[in-house]
PDB file of N, CA and C in Angstrom:
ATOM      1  N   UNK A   1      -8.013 -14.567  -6.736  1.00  0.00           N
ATOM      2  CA  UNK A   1      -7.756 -13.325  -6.024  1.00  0.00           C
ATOM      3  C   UNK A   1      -8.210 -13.487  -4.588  1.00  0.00           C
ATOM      4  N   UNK A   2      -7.884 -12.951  -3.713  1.00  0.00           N
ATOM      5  CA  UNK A   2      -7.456 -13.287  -2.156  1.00  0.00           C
ATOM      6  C   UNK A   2      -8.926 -11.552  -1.694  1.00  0.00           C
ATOM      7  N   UNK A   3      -9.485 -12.122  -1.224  1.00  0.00           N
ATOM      8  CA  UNK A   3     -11.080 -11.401  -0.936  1.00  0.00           C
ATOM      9  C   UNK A   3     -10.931 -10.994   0.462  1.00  0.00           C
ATOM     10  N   UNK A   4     -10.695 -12.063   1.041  1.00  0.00           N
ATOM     11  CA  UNK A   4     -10.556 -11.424   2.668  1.00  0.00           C
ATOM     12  C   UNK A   4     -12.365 -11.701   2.785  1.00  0.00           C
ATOM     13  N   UNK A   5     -12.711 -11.787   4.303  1.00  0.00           N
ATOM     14  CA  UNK A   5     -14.002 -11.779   5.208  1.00  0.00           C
ATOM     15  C   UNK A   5     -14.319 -10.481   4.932  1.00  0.00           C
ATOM     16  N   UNK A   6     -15.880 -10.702   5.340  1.00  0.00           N
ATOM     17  CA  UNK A   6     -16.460  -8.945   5.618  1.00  0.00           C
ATOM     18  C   UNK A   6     -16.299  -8.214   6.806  1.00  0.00           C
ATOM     19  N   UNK A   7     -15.857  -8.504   7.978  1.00  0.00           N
ATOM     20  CA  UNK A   7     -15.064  -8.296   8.845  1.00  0.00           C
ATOM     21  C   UNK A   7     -14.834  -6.848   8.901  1.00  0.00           C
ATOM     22  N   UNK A   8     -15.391  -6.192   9.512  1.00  0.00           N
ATOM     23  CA  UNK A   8     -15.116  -4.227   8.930  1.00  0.00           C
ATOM     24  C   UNK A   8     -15.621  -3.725   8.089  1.00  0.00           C
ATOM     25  N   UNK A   9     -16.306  -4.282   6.879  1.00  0.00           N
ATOM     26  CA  UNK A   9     -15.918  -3.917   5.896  1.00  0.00           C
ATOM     27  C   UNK A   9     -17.592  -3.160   6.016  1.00  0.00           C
ATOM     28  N   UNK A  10     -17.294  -1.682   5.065  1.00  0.00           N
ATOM     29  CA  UNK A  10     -18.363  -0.699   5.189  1.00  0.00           C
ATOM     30  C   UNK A  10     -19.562  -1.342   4.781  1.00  0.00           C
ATOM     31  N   UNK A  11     -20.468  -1.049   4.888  1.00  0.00           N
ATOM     32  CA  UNK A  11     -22.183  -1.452   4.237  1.00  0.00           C
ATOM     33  C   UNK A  11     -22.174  -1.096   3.164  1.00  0.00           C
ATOM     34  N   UNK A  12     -22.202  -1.795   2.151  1.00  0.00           N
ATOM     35  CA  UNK A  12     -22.031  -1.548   0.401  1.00  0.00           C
ATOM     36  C   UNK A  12     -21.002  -1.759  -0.139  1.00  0.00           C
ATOM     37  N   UNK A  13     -19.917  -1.672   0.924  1.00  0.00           N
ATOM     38  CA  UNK A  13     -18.735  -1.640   0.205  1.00  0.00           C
ATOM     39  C   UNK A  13     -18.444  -3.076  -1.009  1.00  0.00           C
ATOM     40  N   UNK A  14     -18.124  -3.019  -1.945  1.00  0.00           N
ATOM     41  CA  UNK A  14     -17.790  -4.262  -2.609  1.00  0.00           C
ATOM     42  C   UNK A  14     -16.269  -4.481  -2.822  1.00  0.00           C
ATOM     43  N   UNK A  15     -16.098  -5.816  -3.539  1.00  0.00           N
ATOM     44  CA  UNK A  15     -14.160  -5.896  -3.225  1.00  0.00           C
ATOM     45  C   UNK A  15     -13.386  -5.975  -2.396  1.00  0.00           C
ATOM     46  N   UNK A  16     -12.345  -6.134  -2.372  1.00  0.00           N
ATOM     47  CA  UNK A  16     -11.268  -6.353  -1.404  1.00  0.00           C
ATOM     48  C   UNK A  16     -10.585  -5.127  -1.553  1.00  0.00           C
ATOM     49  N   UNK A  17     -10.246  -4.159  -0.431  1.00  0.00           N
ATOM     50  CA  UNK A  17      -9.243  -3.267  -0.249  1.00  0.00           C
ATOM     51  C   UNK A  17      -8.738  -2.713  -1.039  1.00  0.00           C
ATOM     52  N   UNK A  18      -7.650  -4.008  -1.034  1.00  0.00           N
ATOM     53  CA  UNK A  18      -6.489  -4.218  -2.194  1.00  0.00           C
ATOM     54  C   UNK A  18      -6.338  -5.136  -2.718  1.00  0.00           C
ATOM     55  N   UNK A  19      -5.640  -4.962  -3.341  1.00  0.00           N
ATOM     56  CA  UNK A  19      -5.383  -6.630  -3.924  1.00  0.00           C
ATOM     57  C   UNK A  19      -3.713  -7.473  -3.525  1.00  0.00           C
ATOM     58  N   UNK A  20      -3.275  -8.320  -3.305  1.00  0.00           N
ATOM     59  CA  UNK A  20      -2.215  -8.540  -2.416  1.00  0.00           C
ATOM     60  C   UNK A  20      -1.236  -8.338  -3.581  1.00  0.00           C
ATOM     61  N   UNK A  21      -1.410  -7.687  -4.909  1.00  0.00           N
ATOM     62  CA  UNK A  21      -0.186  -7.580  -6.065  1.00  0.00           C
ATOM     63  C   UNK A  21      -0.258  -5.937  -5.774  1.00  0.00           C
ATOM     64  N   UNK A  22      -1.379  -5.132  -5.313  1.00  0.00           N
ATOM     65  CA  UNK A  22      -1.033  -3.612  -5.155  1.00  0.00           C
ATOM     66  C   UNK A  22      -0.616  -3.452  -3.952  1.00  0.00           C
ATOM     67  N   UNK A  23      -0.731  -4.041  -2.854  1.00  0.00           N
ATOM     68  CA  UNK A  23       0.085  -4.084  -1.317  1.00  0.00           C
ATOM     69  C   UNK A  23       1.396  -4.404  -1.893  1.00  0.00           C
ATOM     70  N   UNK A  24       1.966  -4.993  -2.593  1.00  0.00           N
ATOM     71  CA  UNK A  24       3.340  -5.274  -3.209  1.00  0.00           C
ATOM     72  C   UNK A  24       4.156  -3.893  -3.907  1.00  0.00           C
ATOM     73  N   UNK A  25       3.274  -3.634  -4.395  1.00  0.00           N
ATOM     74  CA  UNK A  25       3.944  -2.485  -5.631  1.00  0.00           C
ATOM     75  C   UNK A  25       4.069  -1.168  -4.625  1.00  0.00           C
ATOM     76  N   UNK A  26       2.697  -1.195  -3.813  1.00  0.00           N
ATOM     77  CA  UNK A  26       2.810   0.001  -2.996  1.00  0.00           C
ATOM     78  C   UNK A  26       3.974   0.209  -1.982  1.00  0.00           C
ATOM     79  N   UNK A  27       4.342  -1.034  -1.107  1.00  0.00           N
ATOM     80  CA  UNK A  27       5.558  -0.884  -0.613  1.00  0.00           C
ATOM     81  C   UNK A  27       6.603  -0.714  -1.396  1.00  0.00           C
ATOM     82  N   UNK A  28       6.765  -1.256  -2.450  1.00  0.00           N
ATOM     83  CA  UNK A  28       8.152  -1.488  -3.000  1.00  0.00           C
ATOM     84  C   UNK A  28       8.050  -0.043  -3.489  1.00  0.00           C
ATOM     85  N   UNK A  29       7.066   0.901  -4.087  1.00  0.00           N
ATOM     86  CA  UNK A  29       7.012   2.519  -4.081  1.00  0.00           C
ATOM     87  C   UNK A  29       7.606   3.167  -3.350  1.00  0.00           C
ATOM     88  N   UNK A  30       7.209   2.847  -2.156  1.00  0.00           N
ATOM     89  CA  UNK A  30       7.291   3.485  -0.695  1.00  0.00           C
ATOM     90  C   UNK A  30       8.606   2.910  -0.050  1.00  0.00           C
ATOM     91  N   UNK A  31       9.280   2.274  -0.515  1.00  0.00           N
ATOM     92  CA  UNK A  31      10.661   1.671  -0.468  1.00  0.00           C
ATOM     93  C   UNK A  31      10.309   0.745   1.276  1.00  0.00           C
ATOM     94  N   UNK A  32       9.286   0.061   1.519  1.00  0.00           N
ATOM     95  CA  UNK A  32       8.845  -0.592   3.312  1.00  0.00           C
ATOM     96  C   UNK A  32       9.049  -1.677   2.308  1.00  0.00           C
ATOM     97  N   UNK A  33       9.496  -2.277   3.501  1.00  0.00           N
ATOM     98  CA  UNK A  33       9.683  -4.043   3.742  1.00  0.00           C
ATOM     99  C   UNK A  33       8.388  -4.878   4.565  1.00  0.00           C
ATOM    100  N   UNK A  34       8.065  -5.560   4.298  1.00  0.00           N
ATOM    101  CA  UNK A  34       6.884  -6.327   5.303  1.00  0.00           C
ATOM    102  C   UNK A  34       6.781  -5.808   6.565  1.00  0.00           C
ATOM    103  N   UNK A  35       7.955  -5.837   6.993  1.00  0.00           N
ATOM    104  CA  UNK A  35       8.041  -5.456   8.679  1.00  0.00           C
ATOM    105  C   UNK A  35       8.107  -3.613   9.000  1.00  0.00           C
ATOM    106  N   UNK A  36       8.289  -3.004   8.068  1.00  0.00           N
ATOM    107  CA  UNK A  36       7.921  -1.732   8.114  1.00  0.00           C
ATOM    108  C   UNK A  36       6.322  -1.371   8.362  1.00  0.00           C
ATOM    109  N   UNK A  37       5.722  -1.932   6.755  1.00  0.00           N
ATOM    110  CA  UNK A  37       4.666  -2.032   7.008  1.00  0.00           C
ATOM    111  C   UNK A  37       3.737  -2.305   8.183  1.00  0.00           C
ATOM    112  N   UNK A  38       3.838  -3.336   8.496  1.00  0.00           N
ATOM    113  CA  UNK A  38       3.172  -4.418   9.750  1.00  0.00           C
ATOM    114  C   UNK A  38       3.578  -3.113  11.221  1.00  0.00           C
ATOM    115  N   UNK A  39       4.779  -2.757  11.133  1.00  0.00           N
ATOM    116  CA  UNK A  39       5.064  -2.443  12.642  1.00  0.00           C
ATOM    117  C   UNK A  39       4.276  -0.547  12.252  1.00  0.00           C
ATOM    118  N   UNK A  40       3.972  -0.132  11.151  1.00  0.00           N
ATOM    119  CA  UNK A  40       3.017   1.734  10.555  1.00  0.00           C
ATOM    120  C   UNK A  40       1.786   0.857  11.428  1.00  0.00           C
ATOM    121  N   UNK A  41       1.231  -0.127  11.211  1.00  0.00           N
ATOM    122  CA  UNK A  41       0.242  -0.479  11.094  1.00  0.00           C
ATOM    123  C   UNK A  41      -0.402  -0.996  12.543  1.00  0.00           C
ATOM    124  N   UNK A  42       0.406  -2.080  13.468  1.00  0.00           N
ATOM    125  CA  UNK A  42       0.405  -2.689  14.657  1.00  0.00           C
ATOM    126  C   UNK A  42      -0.061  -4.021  14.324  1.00  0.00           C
ATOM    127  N   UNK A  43       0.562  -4.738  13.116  1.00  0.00           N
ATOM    128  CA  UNK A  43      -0.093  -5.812  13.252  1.00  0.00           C
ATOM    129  C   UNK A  43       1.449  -7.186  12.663  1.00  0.00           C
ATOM    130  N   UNK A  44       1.582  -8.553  12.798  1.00  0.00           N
ATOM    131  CA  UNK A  44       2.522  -8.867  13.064  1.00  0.00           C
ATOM    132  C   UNK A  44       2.670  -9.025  11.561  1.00  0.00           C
ATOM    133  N   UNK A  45       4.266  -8.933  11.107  1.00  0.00           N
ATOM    134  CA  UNK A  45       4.646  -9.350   9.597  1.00  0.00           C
ATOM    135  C   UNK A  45       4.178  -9.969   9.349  1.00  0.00           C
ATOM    136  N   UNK A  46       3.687 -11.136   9.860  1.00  0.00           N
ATOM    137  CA  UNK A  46       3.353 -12.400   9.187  1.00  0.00           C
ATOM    138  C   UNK A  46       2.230 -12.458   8.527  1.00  0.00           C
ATOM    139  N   UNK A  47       1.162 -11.464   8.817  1.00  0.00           N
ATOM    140  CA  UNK A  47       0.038 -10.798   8.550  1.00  0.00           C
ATOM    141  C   UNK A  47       0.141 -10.438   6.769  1.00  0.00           C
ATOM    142  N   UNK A  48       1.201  -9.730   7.050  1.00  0.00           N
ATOM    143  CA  UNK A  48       1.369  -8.822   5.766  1.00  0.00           C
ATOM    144  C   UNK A  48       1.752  -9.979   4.787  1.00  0.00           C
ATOM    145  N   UNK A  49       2.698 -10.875   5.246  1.00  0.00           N
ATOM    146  CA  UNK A  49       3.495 -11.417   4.289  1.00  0.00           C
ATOM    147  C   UNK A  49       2.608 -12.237   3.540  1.00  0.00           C
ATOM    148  N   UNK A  50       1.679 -13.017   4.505  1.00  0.00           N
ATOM    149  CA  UNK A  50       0.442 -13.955   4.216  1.00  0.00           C
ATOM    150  C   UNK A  50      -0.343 -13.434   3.139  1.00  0.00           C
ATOM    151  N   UNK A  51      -0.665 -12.270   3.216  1.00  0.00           N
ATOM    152  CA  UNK A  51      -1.832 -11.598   2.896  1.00  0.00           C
ATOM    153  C   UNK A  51      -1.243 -11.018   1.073  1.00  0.00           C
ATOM    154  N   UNK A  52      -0.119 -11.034   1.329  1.00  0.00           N
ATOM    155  CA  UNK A  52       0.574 -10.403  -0.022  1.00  0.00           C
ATOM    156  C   UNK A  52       0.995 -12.050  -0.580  1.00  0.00           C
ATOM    157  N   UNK A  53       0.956 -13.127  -0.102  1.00  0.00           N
ATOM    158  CA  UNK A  53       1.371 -14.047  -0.772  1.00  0.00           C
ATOM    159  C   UNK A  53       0.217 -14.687  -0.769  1.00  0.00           C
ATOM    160  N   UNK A  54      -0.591 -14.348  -0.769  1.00  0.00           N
ATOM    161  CA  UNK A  54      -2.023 -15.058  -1.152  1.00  0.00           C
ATOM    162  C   UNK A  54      -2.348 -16.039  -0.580  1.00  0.00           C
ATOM    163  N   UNK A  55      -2.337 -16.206   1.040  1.00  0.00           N
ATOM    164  CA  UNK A  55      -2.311 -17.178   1.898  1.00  0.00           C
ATOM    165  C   UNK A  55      -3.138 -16.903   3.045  1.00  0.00           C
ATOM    166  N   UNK A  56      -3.988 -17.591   3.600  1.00  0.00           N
ATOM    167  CA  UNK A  56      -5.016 -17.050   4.296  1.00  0.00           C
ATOM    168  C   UNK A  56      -6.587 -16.513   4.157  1.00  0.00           C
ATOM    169  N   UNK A  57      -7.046 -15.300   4.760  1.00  0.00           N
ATOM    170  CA  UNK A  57      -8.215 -14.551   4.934  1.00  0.00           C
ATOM    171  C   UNK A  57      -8.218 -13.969   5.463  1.00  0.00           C
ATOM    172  N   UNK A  58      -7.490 -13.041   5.627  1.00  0.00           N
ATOM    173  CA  UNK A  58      -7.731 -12.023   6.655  1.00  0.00           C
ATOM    174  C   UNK A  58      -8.713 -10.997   6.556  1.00  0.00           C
ATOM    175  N   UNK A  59      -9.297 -10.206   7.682  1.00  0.00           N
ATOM    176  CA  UNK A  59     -10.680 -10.021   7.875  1.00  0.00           C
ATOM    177  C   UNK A  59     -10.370  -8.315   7.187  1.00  0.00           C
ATOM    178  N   UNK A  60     -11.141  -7.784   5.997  1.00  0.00           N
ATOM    179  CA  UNK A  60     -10.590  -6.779   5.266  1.00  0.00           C
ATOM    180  C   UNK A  60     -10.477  -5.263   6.004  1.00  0.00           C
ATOM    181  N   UNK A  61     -11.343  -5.439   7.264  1.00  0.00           N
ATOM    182  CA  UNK A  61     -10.660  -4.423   7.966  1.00  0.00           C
ATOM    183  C   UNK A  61      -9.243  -4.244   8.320  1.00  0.00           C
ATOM    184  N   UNK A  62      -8.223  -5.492   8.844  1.00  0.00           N
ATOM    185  CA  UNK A  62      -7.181  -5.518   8.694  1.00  0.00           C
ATOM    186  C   UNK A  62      -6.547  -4.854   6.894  1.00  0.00           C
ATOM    187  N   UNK A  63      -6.613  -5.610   6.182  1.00  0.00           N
ATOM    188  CA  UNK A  63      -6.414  -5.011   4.472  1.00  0.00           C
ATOM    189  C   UNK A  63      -6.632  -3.717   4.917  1.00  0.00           C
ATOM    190  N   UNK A  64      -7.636  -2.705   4.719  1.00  0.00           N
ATOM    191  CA  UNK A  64      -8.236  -1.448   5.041  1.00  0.00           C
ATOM    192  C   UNK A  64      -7.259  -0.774   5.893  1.00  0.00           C
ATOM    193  N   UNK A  65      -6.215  -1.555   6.673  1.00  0.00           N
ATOM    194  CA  UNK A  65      -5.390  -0.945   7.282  1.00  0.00           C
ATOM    195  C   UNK A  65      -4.058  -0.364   6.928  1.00  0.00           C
ATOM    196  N   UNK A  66      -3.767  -1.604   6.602  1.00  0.00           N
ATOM    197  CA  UNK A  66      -2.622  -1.406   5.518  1.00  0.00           C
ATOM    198  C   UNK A  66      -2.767  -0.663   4.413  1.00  0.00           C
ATOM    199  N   UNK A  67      -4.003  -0.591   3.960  1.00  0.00           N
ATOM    200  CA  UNK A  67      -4.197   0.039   2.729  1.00  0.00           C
ATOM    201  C   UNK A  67      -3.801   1.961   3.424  1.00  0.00           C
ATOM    202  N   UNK A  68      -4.636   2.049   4.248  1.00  0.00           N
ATOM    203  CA  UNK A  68      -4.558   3.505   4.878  1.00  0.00           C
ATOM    204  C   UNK A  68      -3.370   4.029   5.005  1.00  0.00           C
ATOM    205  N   UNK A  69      -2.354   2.963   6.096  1.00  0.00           N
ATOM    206  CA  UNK A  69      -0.772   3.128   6.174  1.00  0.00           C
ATOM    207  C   UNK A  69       0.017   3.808   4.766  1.00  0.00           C
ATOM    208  N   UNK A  70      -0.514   2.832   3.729  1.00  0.00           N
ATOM    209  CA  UNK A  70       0.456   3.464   2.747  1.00  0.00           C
ATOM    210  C   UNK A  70      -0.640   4.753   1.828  1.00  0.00           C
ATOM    211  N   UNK A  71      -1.623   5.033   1.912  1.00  0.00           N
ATOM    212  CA  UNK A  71      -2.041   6.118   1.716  1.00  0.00           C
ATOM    213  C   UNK A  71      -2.236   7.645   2.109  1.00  0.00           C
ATOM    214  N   UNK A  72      -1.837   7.275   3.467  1.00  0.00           N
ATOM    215  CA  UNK A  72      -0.858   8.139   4.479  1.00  0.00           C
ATOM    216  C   UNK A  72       0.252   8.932   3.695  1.00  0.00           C
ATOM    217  N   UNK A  73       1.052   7.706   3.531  1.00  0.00           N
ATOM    218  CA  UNK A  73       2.584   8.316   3.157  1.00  0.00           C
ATOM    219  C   UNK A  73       2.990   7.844   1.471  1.00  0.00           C
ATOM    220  N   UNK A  74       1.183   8.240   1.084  1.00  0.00           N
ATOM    221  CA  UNK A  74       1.353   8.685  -0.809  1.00  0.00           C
ATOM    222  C   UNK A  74       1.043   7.776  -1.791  1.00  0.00           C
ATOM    223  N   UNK A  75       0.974   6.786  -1.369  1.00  0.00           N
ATOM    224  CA  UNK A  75       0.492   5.774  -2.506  1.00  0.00           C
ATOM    225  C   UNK A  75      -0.861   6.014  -2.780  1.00  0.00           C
ATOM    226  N   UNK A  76      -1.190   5.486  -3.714  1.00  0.00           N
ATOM    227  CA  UNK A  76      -2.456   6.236  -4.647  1.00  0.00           C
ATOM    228  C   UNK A  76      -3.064   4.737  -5.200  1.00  0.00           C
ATOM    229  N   UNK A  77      -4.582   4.259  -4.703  1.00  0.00           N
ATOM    230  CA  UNK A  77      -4.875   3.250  -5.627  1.00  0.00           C
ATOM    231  C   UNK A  77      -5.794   3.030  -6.443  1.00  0.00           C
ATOM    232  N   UNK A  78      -5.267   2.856  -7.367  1.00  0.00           N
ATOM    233  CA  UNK A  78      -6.593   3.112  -8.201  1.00  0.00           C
ATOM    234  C   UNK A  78      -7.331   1.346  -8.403  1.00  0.00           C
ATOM    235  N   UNK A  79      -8.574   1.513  -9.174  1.00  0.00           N
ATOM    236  CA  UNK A  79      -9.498   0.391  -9.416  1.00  0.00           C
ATOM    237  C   UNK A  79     -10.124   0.739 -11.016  1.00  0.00           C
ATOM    238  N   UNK A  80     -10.207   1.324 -11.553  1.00  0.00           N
ATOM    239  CA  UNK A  80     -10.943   1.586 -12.337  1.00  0.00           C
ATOM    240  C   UNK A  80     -10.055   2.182 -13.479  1.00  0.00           C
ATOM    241  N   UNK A  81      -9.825   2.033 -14.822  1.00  0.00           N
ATOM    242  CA  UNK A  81     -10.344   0.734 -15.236  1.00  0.00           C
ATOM    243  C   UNK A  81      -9.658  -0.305 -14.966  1.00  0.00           C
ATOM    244  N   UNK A  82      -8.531   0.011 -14.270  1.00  0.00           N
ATOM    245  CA  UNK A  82      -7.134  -1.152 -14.190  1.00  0.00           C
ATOM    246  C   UNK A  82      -6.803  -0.673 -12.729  1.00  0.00           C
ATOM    247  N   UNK A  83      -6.843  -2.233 -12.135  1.00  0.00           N
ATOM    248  CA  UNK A  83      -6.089  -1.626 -10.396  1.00  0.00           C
ATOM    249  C   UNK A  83      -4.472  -2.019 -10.625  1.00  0.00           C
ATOM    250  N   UNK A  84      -4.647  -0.716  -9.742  1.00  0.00           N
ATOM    251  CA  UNK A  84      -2.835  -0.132  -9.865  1.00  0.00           C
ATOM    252  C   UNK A  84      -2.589   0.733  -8.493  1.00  0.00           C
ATOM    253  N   UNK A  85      -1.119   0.968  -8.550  1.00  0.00           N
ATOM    254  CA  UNK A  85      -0.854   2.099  -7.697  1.00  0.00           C
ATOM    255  C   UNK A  85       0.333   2.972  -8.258  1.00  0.00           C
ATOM    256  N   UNK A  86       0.043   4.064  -7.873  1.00  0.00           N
ATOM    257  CA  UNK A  86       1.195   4.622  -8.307  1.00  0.00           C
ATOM    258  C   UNK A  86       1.073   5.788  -6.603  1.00  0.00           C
ATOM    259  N   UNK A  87       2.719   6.557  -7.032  1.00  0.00           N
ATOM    260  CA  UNK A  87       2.865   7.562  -6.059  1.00  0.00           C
ATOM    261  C   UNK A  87       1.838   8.944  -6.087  1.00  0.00           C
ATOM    262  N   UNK A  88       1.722   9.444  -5.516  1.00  0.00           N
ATOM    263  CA  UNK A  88       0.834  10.642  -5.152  1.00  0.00           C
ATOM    264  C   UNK A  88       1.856  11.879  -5.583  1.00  0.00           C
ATOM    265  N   UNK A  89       1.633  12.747  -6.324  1.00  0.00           N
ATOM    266  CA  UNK A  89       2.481  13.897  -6.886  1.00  0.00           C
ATOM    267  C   UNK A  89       2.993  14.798  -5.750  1.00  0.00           C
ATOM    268  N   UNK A  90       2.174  14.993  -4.282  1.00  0.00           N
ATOM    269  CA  UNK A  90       2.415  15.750  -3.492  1.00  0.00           C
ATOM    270  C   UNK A  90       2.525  14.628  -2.018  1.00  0.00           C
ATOM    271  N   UNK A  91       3.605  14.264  -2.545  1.00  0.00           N
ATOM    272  CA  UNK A  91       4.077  12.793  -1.318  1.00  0.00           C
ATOM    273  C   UNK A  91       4.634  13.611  -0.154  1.00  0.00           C
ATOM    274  N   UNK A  92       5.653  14.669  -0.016  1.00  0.00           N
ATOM    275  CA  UNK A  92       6.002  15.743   0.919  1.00  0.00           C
ATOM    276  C   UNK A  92       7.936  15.277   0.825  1.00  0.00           C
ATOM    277  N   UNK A  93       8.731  15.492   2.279  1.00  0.00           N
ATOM    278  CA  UNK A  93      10.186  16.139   2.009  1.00  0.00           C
ATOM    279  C   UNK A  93      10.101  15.198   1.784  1.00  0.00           C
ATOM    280  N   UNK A  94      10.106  13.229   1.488  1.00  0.00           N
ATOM    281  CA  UNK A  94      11.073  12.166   1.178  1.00  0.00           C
ATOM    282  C   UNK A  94      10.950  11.724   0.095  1.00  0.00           C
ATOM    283  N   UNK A  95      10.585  12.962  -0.732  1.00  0.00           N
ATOM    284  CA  UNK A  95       9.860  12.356  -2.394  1.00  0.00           C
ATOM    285  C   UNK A  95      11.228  12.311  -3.076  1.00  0.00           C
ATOM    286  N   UNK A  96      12.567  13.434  -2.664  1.00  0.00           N
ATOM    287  CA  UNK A  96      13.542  13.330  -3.276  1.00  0.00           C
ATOM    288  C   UNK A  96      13.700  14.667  -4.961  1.00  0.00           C
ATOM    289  N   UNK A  97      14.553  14.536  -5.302  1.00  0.00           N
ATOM    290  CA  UNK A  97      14.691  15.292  -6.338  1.00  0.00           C
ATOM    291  C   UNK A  97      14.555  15.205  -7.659  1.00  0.00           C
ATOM    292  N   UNK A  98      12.911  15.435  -8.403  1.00  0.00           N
ATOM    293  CA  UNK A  98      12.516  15.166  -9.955  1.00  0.00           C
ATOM    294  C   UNK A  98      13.672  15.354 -10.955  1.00  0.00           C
ATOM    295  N   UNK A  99      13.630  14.510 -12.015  1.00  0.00           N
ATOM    296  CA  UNK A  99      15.156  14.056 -12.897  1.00  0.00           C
ATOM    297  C   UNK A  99      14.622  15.479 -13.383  1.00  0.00           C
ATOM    298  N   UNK A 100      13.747  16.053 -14.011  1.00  0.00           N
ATOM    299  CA  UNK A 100      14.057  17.631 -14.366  1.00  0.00           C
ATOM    300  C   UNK A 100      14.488  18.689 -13.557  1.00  0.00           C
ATOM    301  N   UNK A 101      14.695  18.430 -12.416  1.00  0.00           N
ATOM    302  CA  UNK A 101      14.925  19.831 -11.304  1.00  0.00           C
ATOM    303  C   UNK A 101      16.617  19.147 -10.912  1.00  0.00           C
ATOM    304  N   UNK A 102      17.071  17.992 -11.349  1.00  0.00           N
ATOM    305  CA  UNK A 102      18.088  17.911 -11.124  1.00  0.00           C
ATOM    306  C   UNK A 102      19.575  18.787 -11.508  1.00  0.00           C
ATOM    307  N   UNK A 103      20.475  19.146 -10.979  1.00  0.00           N
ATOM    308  CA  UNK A 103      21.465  20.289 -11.093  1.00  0.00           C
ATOM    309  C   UNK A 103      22.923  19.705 -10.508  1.00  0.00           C
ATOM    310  N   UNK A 104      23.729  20.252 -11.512  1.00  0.00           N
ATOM    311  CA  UNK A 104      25.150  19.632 -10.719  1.00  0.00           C
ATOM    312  C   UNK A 104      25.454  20.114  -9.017  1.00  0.00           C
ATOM    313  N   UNK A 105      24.628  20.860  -8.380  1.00  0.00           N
ATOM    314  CA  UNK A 105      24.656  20.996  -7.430  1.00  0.00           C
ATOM    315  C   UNK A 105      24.047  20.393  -6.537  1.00  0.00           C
ATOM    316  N   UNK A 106      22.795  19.845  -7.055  1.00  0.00           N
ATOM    317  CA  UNK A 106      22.243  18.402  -6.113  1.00  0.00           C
ATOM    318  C   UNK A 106      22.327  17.107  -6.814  1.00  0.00           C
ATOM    319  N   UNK A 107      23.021  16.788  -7.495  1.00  0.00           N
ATOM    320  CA  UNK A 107      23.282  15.837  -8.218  1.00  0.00           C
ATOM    321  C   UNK A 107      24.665  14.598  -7.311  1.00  0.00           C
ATOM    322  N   UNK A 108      24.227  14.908  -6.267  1.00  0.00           N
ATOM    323  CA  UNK A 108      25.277  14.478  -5.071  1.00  0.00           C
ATOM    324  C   UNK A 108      24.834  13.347  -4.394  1.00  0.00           C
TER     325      UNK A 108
END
């Protein structure tokens, strides 16, 4: 697992951010591409791509960033007992239309 430097990282804090398999899931949630990500954030794709392909060290304040970006706009991560992400229930207008509220009138 890809740890990243202490670099930022709070006093106590333990772990890495994220983990570069929940930076994956969280975009692909959030429907961003590397370069979406990287350009929410100000830092270059290559950053992201590295960091999600388990290549490098980047210093986890960077991670911490990305992590924020997509917690911003709803991703949710959990650690405990299983790290995961899922969407945030109150993501706002680009969440789209729940398969129960669906109607032949928005069914378009």
């Amino acid at each position: 697992m890809l740890v990243g430097s202490d670099e930022g990282a709070q006093s106590g804090a333990s772990g890495p951010a994220m983990s570069p398999a929940q930076s994956r899931a969280a975009r692909g949630l959030l429907g961003w591409s590397e370069a979406d990500l990287a350009a929410k954030v100000g830092v270059d794709e290559k950053l992201v791509r590295d960091f999600e392909g388990g290549y490098g060290d980047p210093p986890s304040g960077q991670i911490e960033a990305l992590r924020s970006a997509m917690t911003t706009a709803g991703a949710v991560f959990t650690d405990a007992p299983n790290a995961g992400v899922h969407l945030s229930e109150r993501r706002g207008a680009d969440e789209g239309t729940r398969l129960g509220a669906l109607t032949t009138e928005n069914d378009r």
